[in-house]
N, C-alpha and C. Protein backbone atom coordinates (compact mmCIF):
# COMPACT_ATOMS: atom_id res chain seq x y z
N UNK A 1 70.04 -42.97 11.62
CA UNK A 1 71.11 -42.13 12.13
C UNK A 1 72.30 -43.03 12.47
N UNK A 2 73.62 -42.74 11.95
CA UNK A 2 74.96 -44.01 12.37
C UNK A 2 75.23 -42.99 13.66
N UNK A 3 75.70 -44.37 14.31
CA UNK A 3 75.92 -44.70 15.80
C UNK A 3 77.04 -43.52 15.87
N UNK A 4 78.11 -43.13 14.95
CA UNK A 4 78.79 -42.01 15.32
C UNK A 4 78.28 -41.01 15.33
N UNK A 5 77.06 -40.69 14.93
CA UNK A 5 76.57 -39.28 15.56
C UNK A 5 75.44 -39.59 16.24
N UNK A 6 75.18 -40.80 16.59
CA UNK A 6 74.56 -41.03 18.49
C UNK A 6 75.53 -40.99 19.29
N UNK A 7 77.20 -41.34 19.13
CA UNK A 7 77.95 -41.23 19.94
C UNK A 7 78.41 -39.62 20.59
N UNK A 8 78.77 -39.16 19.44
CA UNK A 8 78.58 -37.45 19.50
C UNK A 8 77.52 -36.80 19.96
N UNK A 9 76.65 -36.74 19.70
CA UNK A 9 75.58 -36.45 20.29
C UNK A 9 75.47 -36.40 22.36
N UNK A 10 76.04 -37.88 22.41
CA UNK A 10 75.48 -38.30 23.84
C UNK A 10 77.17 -37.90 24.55
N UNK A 11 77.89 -38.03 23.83
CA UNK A 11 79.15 -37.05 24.20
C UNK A 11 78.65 -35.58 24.46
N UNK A 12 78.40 -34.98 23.62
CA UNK A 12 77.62 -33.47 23.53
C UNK A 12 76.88 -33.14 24.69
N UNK A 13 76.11 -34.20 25.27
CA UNK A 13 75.02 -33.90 26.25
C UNK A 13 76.37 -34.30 27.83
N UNK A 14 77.01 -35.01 27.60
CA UNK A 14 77.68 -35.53 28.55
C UNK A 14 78.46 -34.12 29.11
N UNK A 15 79.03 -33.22 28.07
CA UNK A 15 80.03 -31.86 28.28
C UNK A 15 79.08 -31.16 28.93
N UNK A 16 78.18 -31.11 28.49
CA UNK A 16 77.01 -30.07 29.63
C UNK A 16 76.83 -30.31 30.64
N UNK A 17 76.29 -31.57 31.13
CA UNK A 17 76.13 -31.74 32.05
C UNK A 17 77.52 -31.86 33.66
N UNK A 18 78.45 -32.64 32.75
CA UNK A 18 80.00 -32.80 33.21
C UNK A 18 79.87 -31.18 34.43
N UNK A 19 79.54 -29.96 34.35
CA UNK A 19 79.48 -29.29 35.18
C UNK A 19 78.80 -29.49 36.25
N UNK A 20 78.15 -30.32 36.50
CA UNK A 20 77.29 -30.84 37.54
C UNK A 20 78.26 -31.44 38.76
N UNK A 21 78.14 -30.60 40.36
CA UNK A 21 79.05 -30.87 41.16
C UNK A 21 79.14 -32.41 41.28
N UNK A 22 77.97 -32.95 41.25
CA UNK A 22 78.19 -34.45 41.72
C UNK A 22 77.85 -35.02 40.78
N UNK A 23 78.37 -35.97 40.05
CA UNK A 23 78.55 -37.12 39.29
C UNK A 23 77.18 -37.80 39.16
N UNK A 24 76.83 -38.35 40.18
CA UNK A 24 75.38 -38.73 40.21
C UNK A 24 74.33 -38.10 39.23
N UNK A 25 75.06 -36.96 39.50
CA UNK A 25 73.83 -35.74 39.18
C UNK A 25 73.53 -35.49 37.80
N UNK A 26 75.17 -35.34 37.41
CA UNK A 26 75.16 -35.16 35.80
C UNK A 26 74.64 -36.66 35.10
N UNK A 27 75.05 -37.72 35.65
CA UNK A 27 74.73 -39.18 34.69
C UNK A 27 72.96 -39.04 34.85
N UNK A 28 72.05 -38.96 35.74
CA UNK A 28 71.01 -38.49 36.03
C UNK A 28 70.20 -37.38 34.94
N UNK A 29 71.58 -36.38 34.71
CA UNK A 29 70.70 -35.36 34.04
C UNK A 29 70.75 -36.26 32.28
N UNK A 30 72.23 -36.63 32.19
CA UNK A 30 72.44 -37.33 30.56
C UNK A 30 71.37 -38.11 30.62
N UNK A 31 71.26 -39.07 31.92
CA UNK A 31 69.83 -40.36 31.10
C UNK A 31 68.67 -39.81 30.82
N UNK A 32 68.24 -39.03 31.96
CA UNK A 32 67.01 -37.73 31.93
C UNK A 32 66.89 -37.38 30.11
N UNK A 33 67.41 -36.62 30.05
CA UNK A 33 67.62 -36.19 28.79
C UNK A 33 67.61 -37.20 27.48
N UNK A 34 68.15 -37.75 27.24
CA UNK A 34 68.21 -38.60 26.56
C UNK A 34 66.66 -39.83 26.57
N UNK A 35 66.51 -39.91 27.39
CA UNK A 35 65.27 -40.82 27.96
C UNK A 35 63.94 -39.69 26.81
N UNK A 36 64.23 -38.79 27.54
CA UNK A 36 63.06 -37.75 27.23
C UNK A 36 62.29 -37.21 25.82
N UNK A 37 64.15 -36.87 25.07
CA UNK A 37 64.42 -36.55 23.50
C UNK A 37 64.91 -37.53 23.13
N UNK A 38 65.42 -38.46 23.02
CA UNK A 38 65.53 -39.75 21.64
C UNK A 38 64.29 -40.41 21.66
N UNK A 39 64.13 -40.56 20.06
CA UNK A 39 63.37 -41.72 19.74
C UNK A 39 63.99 -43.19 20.00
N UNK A 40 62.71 -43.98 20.37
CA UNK A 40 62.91 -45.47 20.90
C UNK A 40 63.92 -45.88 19.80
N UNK A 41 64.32 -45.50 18.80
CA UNK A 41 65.42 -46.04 17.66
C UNK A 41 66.81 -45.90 18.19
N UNK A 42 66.66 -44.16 18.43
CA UNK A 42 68.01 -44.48 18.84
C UNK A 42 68.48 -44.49 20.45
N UNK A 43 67.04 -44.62 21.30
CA UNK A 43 67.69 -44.88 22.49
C UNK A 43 68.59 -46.72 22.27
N UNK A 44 67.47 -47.99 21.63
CA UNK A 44 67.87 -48.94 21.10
C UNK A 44 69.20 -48.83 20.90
N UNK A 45 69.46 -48.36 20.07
CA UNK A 45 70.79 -48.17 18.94
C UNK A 45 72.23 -47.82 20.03
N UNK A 46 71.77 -46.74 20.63
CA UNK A 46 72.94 -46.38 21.27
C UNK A 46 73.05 -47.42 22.66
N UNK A 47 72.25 -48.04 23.06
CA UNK A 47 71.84 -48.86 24.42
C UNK A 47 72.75 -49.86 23.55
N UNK A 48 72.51 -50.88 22.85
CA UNK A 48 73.11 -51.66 22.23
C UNK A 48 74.54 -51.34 21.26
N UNK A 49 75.10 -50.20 21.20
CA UNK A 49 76.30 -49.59 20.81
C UNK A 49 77.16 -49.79 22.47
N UNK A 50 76.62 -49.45 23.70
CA UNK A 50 77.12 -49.37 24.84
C UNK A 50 77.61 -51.45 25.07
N UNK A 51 76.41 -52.03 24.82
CA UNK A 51 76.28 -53.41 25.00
C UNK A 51 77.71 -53.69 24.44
N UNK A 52 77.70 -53.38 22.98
CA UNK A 52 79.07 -54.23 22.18
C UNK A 52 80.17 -53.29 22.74
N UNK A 53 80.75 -52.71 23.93
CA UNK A 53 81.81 -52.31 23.96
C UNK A 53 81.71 -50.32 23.92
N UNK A 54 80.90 -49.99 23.18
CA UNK A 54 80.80 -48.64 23.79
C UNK A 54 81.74 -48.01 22.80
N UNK A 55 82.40 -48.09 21.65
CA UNK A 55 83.60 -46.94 21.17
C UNK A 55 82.77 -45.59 21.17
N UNK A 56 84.19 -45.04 21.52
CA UNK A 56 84.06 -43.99 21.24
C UNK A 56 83.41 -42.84 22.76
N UNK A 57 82.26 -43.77 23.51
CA UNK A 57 81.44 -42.97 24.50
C UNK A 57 82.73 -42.23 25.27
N UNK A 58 81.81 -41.06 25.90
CA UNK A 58 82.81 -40.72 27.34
C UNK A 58 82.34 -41.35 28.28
N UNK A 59 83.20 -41.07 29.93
CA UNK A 59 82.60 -42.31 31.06
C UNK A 59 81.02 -41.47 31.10
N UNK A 60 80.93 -40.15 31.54
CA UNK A 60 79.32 -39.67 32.20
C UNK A 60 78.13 -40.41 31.23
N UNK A 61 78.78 -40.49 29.36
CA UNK A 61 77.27 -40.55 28.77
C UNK A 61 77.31 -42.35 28.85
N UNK A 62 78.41 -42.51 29.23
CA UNK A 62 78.36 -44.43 29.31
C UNK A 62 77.74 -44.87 30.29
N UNK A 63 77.76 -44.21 31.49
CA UNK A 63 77.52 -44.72 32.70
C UNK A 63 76.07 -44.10 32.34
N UNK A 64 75.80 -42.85 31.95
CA UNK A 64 74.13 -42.29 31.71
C UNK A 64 73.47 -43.74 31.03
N UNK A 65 73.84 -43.99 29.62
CA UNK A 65 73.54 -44.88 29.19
C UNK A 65 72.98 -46.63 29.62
N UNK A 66 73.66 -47.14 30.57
CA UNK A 66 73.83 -47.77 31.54
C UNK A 66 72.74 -47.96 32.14
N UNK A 67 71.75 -46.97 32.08
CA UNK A 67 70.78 -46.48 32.98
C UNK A 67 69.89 -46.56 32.15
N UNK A 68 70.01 -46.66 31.12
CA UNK A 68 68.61 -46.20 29.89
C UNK A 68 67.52 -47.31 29.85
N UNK A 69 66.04 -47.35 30.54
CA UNK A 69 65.15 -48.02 29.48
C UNK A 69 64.61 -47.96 28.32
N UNK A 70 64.84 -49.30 27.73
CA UNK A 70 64.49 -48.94 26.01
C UNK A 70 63.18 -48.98 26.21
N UNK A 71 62.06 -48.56 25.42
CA UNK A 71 60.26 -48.15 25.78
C UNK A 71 60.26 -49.41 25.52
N UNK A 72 58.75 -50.04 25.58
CA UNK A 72 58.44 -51.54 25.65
C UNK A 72 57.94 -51.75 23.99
N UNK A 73 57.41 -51.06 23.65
CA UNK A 73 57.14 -50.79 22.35
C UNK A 73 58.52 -51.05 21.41
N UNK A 74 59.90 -50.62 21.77
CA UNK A 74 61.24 -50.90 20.96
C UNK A 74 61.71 -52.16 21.65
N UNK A 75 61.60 -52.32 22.83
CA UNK A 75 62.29 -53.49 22.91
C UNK A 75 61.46 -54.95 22.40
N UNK A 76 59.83 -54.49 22.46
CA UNK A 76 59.41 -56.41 21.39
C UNK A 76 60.29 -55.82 20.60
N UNK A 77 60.13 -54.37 19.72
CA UNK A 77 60.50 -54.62 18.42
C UNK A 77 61.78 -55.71 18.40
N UNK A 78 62.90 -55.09 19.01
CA UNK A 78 63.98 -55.62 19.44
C UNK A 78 64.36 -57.38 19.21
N UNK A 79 63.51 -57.55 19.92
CA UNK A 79 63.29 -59.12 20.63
C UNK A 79 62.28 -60.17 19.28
N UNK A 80 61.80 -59.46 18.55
CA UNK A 80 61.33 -59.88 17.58
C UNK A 80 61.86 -59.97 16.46
């Protein structure tokens, strides 16, 4: 999947949540989410899209992001 439609995507989830009175709440619900439904590929992918600079993210799914553990299973991959 290219990183512009992980970026869209986590933009997408960011507008939903963005209704959330407190800030906390919504970056909480984006990592939630995201944590839950991406595969370890593209949590990776987009975690390391944030690393080099982030184009494109909004602040809620950047700062969600921010927050993300990659599973241990993707990050050897990673590291290997």
């Amino acid at each position: 999947m290219s990183i512009e439609h992980l970026v869209q995507m986590a933009n997408d989830i960011g507008h939903f949540f963005a209704s959330e009175p407190q800030r906390a709440d919504a970056i909480e619900g984006i990592a939630s989410h995201i944590q839950k439904f991406w595969d370890p590929r593209m949590l990776r992918h987009i975690v390391t899209h944030l690393k080099n600079g982030g184009d494109g993210l909004d602040q809620l799914p950047r700062a969600a992001i921010a927050t993300l553990k990659i599973p241990a299973d993707a990050a050897q991959r990673q590291a290997g």
